[in-house]
C-alpha atoms as a PDB file:
ATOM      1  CA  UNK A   1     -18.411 174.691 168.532  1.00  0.00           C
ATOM      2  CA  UNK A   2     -20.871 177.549 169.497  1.00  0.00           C
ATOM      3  CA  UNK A   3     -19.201 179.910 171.789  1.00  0.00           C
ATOM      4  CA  UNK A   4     -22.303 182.136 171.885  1.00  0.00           C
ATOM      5  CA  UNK A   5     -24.881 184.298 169.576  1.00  0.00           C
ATOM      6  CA  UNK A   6     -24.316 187.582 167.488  1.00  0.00           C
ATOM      7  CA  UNK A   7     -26.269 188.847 165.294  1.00  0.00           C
ATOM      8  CA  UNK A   8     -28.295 186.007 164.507  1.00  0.00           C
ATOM      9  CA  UNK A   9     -26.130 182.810 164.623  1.00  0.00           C
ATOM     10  CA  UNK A  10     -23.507 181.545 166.615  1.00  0.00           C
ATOM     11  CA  UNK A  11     -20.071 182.079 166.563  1.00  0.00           C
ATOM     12  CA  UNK A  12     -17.226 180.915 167.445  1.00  0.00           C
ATOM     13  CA  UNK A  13     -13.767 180.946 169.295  1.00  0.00           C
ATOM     14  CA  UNK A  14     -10.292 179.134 168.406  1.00  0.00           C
ATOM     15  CA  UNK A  15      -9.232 176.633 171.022  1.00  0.00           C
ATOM     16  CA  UNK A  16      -6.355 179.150 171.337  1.00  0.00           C
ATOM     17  CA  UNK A  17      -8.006 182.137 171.883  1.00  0.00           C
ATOM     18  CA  UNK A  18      -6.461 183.985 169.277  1.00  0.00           C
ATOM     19  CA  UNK A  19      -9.420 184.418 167.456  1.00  0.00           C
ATOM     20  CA  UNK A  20     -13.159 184.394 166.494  1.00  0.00           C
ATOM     21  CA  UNK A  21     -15.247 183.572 163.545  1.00  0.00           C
ATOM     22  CA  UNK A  22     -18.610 185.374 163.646  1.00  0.00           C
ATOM     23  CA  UNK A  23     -21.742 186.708 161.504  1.00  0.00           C
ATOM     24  CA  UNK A  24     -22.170 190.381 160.611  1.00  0.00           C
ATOM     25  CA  UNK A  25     -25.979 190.199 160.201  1.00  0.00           C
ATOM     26  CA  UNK A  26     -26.257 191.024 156.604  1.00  0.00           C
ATOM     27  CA  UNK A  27     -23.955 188.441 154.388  1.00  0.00           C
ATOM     28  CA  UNK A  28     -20.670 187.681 155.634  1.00  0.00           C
ATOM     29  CA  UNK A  29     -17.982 185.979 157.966  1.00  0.00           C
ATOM     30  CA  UNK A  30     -15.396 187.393 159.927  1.00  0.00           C
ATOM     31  CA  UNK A  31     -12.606 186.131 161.645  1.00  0.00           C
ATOM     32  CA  UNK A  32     -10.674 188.376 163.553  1.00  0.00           C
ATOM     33  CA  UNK A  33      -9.417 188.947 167.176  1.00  0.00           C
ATOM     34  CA  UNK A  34     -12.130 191.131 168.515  1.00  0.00           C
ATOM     35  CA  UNK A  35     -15.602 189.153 168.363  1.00  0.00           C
ATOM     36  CA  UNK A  36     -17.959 191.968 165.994  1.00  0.00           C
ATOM     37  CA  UNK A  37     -14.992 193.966 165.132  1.00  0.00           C
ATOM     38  CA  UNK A  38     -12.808 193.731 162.228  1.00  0.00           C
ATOM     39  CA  UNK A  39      -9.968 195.292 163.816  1.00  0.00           C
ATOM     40  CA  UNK A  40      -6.794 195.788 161.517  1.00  0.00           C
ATOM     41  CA  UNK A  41      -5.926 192.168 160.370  1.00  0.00           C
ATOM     42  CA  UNK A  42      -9.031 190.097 159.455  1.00  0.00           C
ATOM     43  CA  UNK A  43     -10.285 187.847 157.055  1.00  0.00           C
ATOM     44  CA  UNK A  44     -13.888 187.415 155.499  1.00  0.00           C
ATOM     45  CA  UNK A  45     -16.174 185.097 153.392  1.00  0.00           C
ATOM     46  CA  UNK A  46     -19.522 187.004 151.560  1.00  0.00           C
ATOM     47  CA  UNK A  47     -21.594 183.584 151.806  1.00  0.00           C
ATOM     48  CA  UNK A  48     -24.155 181.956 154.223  1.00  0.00           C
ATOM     49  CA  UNK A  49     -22.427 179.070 154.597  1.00  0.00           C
ATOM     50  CA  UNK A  50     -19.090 179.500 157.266  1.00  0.00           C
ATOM     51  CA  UNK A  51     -17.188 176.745 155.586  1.00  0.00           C
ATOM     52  CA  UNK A  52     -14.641 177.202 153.063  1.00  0.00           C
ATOM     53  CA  UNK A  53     -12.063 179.749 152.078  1.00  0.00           C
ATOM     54  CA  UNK A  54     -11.471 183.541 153.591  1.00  0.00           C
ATOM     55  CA  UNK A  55     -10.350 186.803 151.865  1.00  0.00           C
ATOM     56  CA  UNK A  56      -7.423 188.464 153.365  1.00  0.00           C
ATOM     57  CA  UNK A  57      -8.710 191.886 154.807  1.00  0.00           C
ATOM     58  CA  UNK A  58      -6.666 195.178 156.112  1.00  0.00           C
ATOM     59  CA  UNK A  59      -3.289 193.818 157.654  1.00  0.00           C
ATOM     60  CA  UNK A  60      -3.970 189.860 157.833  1.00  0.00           C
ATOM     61  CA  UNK A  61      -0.934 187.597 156.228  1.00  0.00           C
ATOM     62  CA  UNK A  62      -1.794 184.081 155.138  1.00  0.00           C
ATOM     63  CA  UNK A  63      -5.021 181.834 153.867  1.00  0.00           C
ATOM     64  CA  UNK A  64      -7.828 181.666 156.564  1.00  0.00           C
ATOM     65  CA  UNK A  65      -9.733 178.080 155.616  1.00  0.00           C
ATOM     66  CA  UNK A  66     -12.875 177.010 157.766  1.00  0.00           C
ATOM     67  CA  UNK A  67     -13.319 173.408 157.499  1.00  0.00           C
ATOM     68  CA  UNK A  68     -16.243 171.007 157.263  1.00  0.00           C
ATOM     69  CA  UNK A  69     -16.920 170.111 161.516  1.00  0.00           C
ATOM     70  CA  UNK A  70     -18.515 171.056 164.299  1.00  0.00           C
ATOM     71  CA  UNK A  71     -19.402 175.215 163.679  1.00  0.00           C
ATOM     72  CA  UNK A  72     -22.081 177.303 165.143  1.00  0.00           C
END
């Protein structure tokens, strides 16, 4: 679910809150808490395409997996 634009194409927000997935303009993915800032725990994904796995960046514990759905 599109939650708004940046850079280009949508992003998105977890139902939760916690955080959002989003586009840096060049070639990659983010999710982290801040929308368009990495902050200190984040993970990223160096492909077009926003589905499939994450690499852990900075401070972030655990797998980060986007899913096949509904994504901006």
């Amino acid at each position: 679910m599109t939650a708004g634009w940046l850079n280009g194409k949508g992003y998105a927000r977890r139902e939760d809150g916690l955080f959002f997935i989003w586009w840096d303009g060049i070639d990659t993915w983010t999710i982290s808490a801040v929308l368009g800032t990495q902050g200190t725990e984040y993970w990223t994904r160096t492909d077009p395409n926003i589905v499939g796995v994450y690499a852990i960046g900075g401070d972030a514990i655990g797998e980060a997996t986007v899913a096949e759905g509904t994504h901006p």
